[in-house]
C-alpha atoms as a PDB file:
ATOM      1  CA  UNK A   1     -26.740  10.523  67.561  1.00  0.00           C
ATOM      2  CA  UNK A   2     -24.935   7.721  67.789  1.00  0.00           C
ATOM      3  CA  UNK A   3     -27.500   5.786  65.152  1.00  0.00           C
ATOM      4  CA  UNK A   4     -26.670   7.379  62.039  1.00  0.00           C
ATOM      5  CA  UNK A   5     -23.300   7.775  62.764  1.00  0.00           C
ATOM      6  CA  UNK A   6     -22.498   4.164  62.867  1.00  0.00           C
ATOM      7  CA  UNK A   7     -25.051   3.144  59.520  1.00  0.00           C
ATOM      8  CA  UNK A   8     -23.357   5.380  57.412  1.00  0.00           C
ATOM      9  CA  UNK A   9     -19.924   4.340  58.765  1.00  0.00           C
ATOM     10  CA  UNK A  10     -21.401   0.779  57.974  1.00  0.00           C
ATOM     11  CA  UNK A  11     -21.957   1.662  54.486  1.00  0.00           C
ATOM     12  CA  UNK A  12     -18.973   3.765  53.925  1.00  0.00           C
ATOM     13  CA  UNK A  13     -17.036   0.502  55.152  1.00  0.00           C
ATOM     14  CA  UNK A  14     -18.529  -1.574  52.444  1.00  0.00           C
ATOM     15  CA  UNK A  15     -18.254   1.018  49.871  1.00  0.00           C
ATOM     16  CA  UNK A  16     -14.399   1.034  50.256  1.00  0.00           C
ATOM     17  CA  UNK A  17     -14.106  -2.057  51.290  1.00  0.00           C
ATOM     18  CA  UNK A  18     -16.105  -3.571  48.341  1.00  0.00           C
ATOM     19  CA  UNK A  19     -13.452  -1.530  46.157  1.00  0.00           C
ATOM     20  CA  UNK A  20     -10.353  -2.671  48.158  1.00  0.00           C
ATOM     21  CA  UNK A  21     -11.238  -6.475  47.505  1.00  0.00           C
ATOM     22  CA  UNK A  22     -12.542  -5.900  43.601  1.00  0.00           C
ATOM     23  CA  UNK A  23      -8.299  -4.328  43.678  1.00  0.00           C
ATOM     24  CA  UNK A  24      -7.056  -7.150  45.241  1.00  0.00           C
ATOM     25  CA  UNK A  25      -8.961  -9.623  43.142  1.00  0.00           C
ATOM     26  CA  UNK A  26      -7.829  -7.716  40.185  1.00  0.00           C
ATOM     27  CA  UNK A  27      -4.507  -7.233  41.265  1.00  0.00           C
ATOM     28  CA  UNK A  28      -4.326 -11.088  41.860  1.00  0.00           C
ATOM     29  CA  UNK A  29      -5.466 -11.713  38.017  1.00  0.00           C
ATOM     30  CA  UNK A  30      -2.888  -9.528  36.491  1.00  0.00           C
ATOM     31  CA  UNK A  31      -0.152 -11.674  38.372  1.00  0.00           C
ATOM     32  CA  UNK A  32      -1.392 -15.168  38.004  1.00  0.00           C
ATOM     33  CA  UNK A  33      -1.711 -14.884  34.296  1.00  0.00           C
ATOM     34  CA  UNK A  34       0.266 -14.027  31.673  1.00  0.00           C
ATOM     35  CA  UNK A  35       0.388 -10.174  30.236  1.00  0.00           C
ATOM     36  CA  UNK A  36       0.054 -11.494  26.773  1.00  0.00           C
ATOM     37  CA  UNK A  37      -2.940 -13.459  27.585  1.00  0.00           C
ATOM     38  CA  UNK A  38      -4.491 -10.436  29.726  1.00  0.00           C
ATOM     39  CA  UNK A  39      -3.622  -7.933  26.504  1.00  0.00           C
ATOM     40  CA  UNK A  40      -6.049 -10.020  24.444  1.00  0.00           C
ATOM     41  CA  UNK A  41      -2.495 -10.872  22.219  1.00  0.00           C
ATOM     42  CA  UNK A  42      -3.832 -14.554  21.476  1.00  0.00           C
ATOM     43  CA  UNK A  43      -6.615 -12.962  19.411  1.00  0.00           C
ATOM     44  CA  UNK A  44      -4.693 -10.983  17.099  1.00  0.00           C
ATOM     45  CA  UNK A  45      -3.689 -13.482  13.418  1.00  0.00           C
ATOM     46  CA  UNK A  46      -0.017 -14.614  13.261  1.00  0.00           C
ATOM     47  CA  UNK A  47       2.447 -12.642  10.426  1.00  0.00           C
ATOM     48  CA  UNK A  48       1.695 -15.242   8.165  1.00  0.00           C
ATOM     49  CA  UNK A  49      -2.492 -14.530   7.809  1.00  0.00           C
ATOM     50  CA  UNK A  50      -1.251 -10.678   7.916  1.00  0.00           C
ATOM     51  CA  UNK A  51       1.178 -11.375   4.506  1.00  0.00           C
ATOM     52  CA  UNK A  52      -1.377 -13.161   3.232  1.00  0.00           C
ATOM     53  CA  UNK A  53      -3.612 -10.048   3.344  1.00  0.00           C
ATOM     54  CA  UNK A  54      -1.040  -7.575   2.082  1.00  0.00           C
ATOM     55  CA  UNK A  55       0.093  -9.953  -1.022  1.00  0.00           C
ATOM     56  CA  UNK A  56      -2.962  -8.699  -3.014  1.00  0.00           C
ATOM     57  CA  UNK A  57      -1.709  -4.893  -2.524  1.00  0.00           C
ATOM     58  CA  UNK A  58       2.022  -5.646  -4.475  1.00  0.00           C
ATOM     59  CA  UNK A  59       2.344  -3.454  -7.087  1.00  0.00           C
ATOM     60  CA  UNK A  60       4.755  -5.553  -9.137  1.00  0.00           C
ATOM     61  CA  UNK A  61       1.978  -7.151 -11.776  1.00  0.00           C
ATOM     62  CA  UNK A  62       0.117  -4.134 -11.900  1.00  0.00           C
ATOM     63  CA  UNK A  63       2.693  -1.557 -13.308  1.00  0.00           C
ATOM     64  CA  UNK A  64       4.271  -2.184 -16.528  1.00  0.00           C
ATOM     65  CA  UNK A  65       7.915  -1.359 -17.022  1.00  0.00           C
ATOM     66  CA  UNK A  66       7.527  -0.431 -21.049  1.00  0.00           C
ATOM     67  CA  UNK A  67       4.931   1.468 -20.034  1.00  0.00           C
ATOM     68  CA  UNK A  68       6.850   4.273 -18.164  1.00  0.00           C
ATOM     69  CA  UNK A  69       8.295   7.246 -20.118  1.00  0.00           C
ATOM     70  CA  UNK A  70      11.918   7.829 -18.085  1.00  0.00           C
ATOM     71  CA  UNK A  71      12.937  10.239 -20.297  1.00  0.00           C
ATOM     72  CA  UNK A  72       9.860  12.706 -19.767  1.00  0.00           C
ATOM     73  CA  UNK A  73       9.630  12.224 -16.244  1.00  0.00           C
ATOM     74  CA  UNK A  74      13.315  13.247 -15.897  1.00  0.00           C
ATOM     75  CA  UNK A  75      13.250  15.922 -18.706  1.00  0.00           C
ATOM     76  CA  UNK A  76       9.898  17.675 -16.806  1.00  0.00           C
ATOM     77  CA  UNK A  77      11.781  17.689 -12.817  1.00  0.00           C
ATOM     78  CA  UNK A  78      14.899  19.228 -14.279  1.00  0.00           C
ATOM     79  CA  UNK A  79      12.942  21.913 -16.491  1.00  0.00           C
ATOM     80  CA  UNK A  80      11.189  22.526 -13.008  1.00  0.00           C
ATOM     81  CA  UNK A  81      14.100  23.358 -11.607  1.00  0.00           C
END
């Protein structure tokens, strides 16, 4: 009886075990380096490549000023009223 007993404890030992040292280990790499490194931070583009990106979406050259008709627009939301 005394057999199986002590092979599965065996294995059961180096199940949890195993786990216990990958936690350590783990554990261990979260402290020796830094969070921003471990967050992947370093991969993500600076503000300036993200402006660079959002220049192109400014809407100041594509509407024309002359183009707008105040009046209307104001004369239509207080006639909705």
């Amino acid at each position: 009886m005394k057999g199986p007993v002590r092979r599965s404890h065996r294995w059961l030992m180096l199940l949890v075990g195993g786990q216990v040292l990958f936690w350590s280990l783990s554990g261990l790499y979260m402290v020796w380096f830094d969070i921003y490194y471990i967050q992947g931070e370093h991969f993500l583009p600076g503000p300036s490549a993200m402006m660079k990106d959002v220049t192109g979406l400014l809407i100041d050259n594509t509407i024309d000023p002359n183009a707008i008709n105040i009046e209307a627009f104001v004369l239509s939301i207080t006639h909705q009223v």
